[in-house]
N, C-alpha and C. Protein backbone atom coordinates (compact mmCIF):
# COMPACT_ATOMS: atom_id res chain seq x y z
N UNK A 1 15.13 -3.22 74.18
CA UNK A 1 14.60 -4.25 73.31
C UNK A 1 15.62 -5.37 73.11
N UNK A 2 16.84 -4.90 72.81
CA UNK A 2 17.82 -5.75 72.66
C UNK A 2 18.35 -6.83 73.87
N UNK A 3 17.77 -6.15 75.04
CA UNK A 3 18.58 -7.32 76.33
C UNK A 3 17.23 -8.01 77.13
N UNK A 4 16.05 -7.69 75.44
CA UNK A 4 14.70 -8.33 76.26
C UNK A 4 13.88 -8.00 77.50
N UNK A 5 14.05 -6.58 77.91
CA UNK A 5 13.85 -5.99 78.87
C UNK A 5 12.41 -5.21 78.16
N UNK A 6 12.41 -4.74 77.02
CA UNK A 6 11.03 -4.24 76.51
C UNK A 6 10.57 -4.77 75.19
N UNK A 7 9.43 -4.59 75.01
CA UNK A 7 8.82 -5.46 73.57
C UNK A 7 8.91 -4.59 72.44
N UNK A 8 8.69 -5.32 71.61
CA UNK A 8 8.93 -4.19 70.76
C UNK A 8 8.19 -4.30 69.68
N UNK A 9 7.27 -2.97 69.52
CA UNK A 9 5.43 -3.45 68.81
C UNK A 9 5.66 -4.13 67.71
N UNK A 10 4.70 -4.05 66.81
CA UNK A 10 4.34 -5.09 65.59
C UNK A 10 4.84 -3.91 64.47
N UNK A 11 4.59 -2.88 64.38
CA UNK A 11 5.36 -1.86 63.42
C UNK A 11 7.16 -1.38 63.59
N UNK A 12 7.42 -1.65 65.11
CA UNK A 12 8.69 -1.63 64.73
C UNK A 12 9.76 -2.88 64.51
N UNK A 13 8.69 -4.23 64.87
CA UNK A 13 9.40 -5.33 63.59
C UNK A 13 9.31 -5.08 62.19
N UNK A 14 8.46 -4.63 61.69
CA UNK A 14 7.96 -4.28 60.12
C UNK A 14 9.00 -3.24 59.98
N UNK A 15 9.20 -2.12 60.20
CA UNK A 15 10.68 -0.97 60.22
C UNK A 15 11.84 -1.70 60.19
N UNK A 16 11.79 -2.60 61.10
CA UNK A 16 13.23 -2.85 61.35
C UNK A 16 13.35 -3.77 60.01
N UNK A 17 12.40 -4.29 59.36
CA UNK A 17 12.76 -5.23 58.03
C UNK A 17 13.38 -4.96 57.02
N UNK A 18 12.11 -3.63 56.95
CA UNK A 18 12.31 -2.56 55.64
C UNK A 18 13.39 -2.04 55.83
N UNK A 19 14.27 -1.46 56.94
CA UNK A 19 15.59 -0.89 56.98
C UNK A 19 16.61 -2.00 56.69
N UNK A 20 16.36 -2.86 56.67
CA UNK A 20 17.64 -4.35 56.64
C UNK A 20 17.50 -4.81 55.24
N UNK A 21 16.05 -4.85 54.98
CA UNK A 21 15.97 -5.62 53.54
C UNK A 21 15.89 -6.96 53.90
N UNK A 22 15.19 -7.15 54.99
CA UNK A 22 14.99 -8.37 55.91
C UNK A 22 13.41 -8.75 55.34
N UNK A 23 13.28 -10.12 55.93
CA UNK A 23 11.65 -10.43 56.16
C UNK A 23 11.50 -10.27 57.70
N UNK A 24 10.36 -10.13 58.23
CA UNK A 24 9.80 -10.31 59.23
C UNK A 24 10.41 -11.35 59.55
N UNK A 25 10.15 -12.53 59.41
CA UNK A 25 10.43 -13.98 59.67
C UNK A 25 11.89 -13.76 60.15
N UNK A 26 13.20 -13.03 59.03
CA UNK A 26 14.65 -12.96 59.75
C UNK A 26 14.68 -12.08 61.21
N UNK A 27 13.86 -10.99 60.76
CA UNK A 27 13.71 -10.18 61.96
C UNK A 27 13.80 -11.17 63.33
N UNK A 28 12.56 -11.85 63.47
CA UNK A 28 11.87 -12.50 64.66
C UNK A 28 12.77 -13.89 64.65
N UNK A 29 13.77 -13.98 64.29
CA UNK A 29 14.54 -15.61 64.08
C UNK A 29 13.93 -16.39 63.87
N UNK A 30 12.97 -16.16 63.02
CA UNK A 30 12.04 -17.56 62.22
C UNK A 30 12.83 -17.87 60.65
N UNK A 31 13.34 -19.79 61.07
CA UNK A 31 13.28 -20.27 60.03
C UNK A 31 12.60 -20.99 58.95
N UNK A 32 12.87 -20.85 57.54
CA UNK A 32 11.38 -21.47 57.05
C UNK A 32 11.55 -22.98 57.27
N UNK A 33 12.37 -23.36 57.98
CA UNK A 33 12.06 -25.07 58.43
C UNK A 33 11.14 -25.03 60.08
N UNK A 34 10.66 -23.71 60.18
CA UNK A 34 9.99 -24.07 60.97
C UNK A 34 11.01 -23.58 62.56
N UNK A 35 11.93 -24.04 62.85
CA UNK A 35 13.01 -23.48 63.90
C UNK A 35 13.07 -21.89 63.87
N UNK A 36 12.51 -21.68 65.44
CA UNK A 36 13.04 -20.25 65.54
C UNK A 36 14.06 -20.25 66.71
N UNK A 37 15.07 -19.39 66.11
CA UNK A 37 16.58 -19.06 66.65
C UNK A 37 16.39 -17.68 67.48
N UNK A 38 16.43 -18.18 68.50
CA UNK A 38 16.50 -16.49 69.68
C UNK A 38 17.67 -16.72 70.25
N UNK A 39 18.56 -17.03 70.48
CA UNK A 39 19.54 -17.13 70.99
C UNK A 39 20.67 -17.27 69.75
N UNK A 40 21.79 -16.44 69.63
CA UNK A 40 22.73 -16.85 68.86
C UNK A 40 23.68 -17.82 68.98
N UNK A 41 23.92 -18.39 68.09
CA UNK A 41 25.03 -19.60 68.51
C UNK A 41 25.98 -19.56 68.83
N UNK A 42 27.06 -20.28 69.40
CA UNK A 42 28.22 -19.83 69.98
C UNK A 42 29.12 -19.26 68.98
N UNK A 43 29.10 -19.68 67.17
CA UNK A 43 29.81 -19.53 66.56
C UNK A 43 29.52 -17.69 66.30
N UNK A 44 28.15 -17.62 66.42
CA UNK A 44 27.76 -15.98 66.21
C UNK A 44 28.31 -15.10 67.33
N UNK A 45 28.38 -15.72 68.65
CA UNK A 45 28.50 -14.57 69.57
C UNK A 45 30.81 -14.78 69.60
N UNK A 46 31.15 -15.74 68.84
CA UNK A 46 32.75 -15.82 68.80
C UNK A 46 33.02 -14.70 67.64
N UNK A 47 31.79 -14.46 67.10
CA UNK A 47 32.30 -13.35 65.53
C UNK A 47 31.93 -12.24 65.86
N UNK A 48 31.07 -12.05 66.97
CA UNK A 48 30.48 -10.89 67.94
C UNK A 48 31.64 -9.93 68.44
N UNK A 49 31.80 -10.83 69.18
CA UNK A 49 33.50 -10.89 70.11
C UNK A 49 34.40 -10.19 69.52
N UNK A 50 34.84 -10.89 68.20
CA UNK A 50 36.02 -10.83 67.42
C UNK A 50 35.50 -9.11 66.04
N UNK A 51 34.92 -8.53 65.97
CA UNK A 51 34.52 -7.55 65.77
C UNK A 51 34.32 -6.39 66.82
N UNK A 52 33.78 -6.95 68.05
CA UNK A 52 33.97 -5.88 69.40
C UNK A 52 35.64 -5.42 69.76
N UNK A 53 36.32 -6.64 69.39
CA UNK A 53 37.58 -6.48 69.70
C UNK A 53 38.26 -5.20 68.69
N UNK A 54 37.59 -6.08 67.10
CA UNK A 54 38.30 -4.80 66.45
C UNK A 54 38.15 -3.36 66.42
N UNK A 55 37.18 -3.28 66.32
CA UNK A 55 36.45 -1.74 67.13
C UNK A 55 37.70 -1.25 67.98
N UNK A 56 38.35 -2.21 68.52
CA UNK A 56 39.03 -1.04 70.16
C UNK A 56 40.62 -1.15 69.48
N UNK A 57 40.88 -1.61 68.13
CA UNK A 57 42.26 -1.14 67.69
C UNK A 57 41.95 -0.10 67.05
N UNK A 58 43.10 0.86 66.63
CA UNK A 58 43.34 1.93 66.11
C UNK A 58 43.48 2.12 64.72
N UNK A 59 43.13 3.09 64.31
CA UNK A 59 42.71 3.13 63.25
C UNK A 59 43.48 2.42 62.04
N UNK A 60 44.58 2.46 62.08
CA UNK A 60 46.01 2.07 60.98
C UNK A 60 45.75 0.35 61.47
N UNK A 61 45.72 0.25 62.48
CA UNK A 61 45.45 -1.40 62.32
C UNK A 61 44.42 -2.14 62.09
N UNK A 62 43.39 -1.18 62.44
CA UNK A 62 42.01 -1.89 61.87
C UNK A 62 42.11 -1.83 60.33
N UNK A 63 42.90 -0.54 59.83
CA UNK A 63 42.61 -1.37 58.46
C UNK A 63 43.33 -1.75 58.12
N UNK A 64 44.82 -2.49 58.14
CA UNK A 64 45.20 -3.45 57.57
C UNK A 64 44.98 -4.62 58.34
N UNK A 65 43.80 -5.15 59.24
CA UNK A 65 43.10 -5.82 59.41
C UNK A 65 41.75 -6.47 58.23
N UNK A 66 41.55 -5.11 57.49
CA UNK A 66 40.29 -5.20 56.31
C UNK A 66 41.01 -5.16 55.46
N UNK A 67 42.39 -4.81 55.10
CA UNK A 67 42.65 -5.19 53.56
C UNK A 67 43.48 -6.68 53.77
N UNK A 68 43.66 -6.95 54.99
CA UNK A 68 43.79 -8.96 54.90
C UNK A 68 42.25 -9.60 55.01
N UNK A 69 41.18 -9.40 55.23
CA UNK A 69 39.91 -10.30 55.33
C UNK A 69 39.66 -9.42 53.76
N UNK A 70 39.56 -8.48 53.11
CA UNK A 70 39.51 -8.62 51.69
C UNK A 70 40.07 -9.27 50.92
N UNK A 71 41.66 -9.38 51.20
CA UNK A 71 42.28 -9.73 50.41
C UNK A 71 41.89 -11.60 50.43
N UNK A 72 42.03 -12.16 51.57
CA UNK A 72 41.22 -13.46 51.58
C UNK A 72 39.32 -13.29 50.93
N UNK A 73 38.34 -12.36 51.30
CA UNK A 73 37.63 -12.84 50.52
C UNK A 73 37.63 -12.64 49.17
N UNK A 74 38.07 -11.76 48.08
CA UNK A 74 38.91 -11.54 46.99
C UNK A 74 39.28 -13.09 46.28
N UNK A 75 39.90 -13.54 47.50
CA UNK A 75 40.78 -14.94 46.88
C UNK A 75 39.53 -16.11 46.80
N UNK A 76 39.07 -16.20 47.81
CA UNK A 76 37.91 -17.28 47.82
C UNK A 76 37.04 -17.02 46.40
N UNK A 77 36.41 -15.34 46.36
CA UNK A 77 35.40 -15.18 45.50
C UNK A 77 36.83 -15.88 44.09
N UNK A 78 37.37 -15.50 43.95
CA UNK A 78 37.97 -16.02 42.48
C UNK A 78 37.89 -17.60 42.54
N UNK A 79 38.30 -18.06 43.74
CA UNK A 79 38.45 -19.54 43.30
C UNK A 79 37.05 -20.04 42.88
N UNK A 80 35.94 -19.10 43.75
CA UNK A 80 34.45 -20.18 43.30
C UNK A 80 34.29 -19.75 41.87
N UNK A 81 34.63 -18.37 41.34
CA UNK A 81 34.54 -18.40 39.94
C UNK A 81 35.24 -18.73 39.21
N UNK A 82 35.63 -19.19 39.24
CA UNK A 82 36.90 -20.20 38.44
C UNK A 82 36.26 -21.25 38.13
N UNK A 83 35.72 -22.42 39.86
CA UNK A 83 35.25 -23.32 39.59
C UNK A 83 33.95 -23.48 39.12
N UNK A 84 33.41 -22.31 38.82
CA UNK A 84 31.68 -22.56 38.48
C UNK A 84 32.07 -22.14 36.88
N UNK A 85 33.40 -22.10 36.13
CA UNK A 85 33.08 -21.27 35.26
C UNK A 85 34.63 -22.06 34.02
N UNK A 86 34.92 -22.97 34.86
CA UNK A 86 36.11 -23.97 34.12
C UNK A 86 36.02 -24.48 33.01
N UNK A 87 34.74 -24.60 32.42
CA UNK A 87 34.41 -24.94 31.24
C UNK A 87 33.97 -24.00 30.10
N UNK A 88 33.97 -22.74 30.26
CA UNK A 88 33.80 -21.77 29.64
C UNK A 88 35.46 -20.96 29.52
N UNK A 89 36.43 -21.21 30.08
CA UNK A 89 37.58 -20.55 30.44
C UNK A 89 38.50 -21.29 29.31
């Protein structure tokens, strides 16, 4: 299904939603502007990549690989609450 080689019925788009917490519409790369996305963009298949890669380090480095992309999103999430919240502080 995945390399477009078989279809894949009308109930196991509906499964595959309900398991994601998806709509149909994300399922099938329908956007509600109307654009449907079947092909990923280059920026998706560079984050593809860069996750396949991590997969093939070892265990001790993959995770202090995840406690630096926590520790950066950690930092981001504070700064947006900070700034949504500067006037209450």
């Amino acid at each position: 299904m995945e390399s477009g080689q078989q279809e894949v019925p009308v109930r196991g788009v509906i499964n595959l939603a309900r398991e994601f917490g998806l709509s149909v519409d994300e399922v099938l790369g329908l956007r509600p502007d109307g654009i449907t996305v079947l092909e990923p963009s280059s920026a998706d298949a560079a984050h593809s990549e860069r996750l396949r890669l991590v997969e093939e380090l070892n265990d001790d480095d993959r995770a202090v690989l995840h406690k630096l992309i926590d520790t950066f999103v950690s930092k981001h999430r504070f700064k947006i609450f900070v700034q949504e919240n500067i006037e209450t502080l």
